[in-house]
Protein backbone atom coordinates (compact mmCIF):
# COMPACT_ATOMS: atom_id res chain seq x y z
CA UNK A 1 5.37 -13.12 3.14
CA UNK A 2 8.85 -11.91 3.84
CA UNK A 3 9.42 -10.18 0.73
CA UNK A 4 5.68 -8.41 1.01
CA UNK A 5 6.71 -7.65 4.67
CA UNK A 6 9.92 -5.91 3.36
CA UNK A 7 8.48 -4.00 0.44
CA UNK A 8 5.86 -2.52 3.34
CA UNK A 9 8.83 -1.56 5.42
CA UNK A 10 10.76 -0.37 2.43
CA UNK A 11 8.03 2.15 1.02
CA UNK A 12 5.94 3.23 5.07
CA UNK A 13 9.70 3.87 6.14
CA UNK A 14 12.68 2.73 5.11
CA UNK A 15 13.09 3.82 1.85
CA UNK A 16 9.95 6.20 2.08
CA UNK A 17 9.91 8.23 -0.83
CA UNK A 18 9.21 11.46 0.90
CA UNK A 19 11.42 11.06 4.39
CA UNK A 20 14.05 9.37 2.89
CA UNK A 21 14.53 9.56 -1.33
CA UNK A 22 13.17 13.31 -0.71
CA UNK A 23 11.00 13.14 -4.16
CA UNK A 24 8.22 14.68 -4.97
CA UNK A 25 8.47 17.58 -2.36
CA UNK A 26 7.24 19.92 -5.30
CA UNK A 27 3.68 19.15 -4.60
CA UNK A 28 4.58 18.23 -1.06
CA UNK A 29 5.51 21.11 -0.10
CA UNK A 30 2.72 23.06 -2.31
CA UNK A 31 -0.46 21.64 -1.34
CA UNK A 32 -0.17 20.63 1.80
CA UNK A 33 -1.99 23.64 3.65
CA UNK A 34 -4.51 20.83 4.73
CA UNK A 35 -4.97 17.13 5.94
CA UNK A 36 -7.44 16.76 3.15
CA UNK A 37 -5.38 18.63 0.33
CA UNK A 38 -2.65 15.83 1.59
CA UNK A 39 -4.90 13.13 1.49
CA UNK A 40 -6.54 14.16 -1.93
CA UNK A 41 -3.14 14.22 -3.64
CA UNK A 42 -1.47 11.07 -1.79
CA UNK A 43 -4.41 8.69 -3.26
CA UNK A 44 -3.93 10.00 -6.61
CA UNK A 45 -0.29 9.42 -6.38
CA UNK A 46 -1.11 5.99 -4.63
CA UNK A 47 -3.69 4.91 -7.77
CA UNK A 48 -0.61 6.19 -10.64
CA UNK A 49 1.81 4.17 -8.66
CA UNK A 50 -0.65 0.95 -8.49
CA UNK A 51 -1.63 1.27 -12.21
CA UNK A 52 1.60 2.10 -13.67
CA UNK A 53 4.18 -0.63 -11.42
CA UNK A 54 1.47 -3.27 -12.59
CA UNK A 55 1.71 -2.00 -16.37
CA UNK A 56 5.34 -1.97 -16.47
CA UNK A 57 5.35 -5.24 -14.75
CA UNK A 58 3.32 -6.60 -17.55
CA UNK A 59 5.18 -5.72 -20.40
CA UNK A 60 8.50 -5.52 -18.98
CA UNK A 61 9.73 -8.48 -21.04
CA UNK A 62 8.04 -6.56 -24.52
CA UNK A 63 9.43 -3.20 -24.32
CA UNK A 64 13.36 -3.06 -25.15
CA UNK A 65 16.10 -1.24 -22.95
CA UNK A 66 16.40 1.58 -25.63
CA UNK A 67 12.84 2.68 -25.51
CA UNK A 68 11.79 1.93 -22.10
CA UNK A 69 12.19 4.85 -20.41
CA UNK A 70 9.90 6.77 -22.80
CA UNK A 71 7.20 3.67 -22.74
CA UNK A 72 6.92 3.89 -18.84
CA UNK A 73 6.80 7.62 -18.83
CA UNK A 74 3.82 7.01 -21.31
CA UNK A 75 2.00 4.54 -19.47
CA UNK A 76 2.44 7.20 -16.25
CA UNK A 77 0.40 10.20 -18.21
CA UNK A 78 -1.84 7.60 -19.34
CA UNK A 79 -3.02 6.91 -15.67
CA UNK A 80 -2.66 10.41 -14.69
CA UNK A 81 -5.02 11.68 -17.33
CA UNK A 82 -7.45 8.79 -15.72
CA UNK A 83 -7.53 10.17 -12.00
CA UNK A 84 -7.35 13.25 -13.30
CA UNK A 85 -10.65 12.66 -15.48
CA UNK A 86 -11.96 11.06 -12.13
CA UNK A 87 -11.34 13.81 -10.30
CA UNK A 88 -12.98 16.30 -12.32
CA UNK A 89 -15.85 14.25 -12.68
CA UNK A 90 -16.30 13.14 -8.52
CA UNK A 91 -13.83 15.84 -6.68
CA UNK A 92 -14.16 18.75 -8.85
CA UNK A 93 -13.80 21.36 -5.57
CA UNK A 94 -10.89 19.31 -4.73
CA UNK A 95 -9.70 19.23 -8.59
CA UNK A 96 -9.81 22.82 -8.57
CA UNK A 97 -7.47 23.22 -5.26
CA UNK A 98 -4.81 21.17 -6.15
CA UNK A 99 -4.81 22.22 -9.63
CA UNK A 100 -1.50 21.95 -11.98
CA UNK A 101 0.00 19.60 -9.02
CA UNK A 102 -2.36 16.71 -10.12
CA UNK A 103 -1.28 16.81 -13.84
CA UNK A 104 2.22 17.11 -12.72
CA UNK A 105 2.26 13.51 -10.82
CA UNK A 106 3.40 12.41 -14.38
CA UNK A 107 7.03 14.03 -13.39
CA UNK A 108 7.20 12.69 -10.32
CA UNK A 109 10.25 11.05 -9.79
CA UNK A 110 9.28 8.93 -7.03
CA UNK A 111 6.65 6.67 -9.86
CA UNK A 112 9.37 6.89 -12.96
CA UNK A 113 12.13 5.74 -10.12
CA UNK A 114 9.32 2.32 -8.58
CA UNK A 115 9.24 1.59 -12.83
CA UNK A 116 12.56 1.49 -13.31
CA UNK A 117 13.85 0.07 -10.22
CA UNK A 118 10.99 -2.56 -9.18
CA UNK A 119 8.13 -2.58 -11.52
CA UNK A 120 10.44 -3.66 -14.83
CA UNK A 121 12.10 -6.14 -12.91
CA UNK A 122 9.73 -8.12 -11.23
CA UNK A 123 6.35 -10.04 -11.18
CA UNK A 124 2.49 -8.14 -11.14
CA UNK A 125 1.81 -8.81 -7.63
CA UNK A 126 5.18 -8.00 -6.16
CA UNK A 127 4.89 -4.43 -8.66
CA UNK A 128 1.36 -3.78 -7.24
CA UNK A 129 2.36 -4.39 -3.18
CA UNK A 130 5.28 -1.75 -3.75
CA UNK A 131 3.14 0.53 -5.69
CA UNK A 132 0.18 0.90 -2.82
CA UNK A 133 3.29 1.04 -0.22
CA UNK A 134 5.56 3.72 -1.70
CA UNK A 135 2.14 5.35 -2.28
CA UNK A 136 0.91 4.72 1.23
CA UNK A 137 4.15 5.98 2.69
CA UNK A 138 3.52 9.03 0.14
CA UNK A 139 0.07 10.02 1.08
CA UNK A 140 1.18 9.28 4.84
CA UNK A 141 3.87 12.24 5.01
CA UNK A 142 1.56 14.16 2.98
CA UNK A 143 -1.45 14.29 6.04
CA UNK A 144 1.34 14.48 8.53
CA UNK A 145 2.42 17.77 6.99
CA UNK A 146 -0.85 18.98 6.02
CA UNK A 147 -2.08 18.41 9.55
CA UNK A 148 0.67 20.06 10.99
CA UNK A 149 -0.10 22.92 9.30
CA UNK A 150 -3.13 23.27 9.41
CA UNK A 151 -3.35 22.69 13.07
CA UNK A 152 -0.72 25.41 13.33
CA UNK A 153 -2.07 27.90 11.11
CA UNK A 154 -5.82 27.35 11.04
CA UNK A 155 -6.77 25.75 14.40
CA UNK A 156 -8.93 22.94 12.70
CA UNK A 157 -8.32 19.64 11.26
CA UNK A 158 -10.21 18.03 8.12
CA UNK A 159 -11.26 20.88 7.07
CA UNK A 160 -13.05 20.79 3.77
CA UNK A 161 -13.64 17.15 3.72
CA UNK A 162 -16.82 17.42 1.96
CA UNK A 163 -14.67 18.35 -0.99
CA UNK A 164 -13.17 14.29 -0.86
CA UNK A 165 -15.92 12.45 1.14
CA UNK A 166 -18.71 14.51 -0.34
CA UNK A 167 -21.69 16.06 1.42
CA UNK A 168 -21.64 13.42 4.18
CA UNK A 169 -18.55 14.82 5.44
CA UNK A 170 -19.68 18.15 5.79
CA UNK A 171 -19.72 18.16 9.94
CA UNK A 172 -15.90 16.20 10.48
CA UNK A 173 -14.11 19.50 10.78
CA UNK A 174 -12.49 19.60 14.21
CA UNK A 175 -11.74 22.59 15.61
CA UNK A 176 -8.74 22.61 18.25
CA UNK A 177 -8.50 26.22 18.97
CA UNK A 178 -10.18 29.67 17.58
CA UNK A 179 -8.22 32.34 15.92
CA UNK A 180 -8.91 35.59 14.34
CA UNK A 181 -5.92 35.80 12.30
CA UNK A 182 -4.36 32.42 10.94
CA UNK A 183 -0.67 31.53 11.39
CA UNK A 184 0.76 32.95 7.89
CA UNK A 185 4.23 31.10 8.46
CA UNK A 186 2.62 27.37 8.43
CA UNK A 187 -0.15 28.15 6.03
CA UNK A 188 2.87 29.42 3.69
CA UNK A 189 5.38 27.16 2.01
CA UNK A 190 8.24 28.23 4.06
CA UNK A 191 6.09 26.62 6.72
CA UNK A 192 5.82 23.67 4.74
CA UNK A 193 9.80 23.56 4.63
CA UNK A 194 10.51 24.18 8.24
CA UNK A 195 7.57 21.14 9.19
CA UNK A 196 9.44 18.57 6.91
CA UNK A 197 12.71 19.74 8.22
CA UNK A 198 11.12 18.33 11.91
CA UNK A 199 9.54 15.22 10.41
CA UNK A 200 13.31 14.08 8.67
CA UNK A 201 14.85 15.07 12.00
CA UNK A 202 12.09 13.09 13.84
CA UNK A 203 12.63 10.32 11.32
CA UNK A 204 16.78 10.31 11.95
CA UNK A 205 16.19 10.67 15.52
CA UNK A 206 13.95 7.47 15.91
CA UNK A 207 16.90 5.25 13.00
CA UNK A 208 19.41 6.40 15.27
CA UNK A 209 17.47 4.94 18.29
CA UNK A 210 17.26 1.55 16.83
CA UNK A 211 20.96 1.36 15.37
CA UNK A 212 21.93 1.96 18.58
CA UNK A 213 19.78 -0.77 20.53
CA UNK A 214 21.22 -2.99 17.55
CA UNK A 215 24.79 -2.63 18.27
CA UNK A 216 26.37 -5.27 19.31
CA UNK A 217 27.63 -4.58 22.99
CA UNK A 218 31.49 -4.00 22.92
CA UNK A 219 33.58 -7.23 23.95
CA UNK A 220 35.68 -7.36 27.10
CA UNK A 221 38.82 -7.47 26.25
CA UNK A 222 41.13 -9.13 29.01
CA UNK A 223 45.00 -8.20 29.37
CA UNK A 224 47.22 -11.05 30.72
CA UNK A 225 50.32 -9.74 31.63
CA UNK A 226 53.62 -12.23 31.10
CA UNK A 227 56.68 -12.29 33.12
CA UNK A 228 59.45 -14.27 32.25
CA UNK A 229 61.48 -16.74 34.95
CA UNK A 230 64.56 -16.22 35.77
């Protein structure tokens, strides 16, 4: 339980692949106009990183050093192409909006870096834990962002969640406030740059916090002063 407590702290924020290894800000950064565009891309990243860190896991003792590198990149496309296929087939609005950024999870260095690091060094279950964590922590920065700017820009939140959820979902927009014109700065990517910017500082802010309250408190020293008899 210790070690599955440590890999959730390691991948929701520790080592959070987003706030703290900054990978994968390409898409990020791109499609995170919405909390559903977020949340759309962060499961698809979650599912590559579950598949592939078990894969790896499995054959870790079969592939050899010299080769392994191209093997897991292999085994990453081959899951890719499989959410991609399922997203055609289920999401195909959402498939359309997030475009080239779905076939591009297989550069990610965020699912290479879990192989290489975790997944080819340790058991299935283990592999599979940090997989849905990293991707958890993933998909969580994602709908922060997305919500952030969409709130900013559009006024709503979940909008277009039919897309994801399907027609059931057609009535959870919320609307928070009603513009004519959006807010081009957070819709745009420079938005997208300026919101992560907060969320790392946010991030810092709240480590520093804690390292402080950790600190040991400083010791009192005591000066005795000698005087020698005459």
């Amino acid at each position: 339980m210790n070690e599955w407590k440590e890999l959730t702290l390691q991948g929701l924020w520790k080592n959070n692949p987003a706030l703290v290894q900054l990978l994968g800000l390409c898409p990020l950064l791109a499609v995170t106009s919405t909390v559903i565009n977020g949340l759309g891309l962060g499961l698809a990243t979650t599912l590559v990183l579950i598949g592939s860190n078990i894969t790896v896991s499995l054959v870790r003792n079969v592939v050899s050093n010299e080769i392994r590198i191209p093997v897991f990149v292999m085994v990453i496309a081959a899951f890719v192409t499989i959410v991609q296929l399922l997203m055609n087939a289920y999401t195909y609005e959402l498939y359309l909006t997030l475009g080239i950024f779905i076939p591009l999870i297989v550069t990610n260095c965020a699912i290479i870096g879990r192989a290489e690091a975790y997944a080819s060094k340790n058991a299935i279950v283990p592999s599979a834990i940090d997989g849905l964590m990293m991707g958890a922590g993933f998909t969580f920065i994602l709908m922060l962002l997305g919500g952030i700017r969409e709130a900013l820009g559009s006024g709503t939140l979940l909008a277009g969640a039919d897309r994801l959820f399907g027609s059931v979902a057609e009535n959870w927009t919320i609307t928070l406030f009603h513009t004519e014109q959006p807010f081009l700065l957070a819709i745009l990517p420079p938005g997208a740059f300026i919101g992560m910017g907060f969320i790392i500082a946010v991030k810092n802010y709240i480590d520093g916090l804690h390292a402080a309250k950790q600190a040991p408190a400083s010791k009192t020293v005591t000066r005795i002063r000698v005087t020698a008899e005459q």
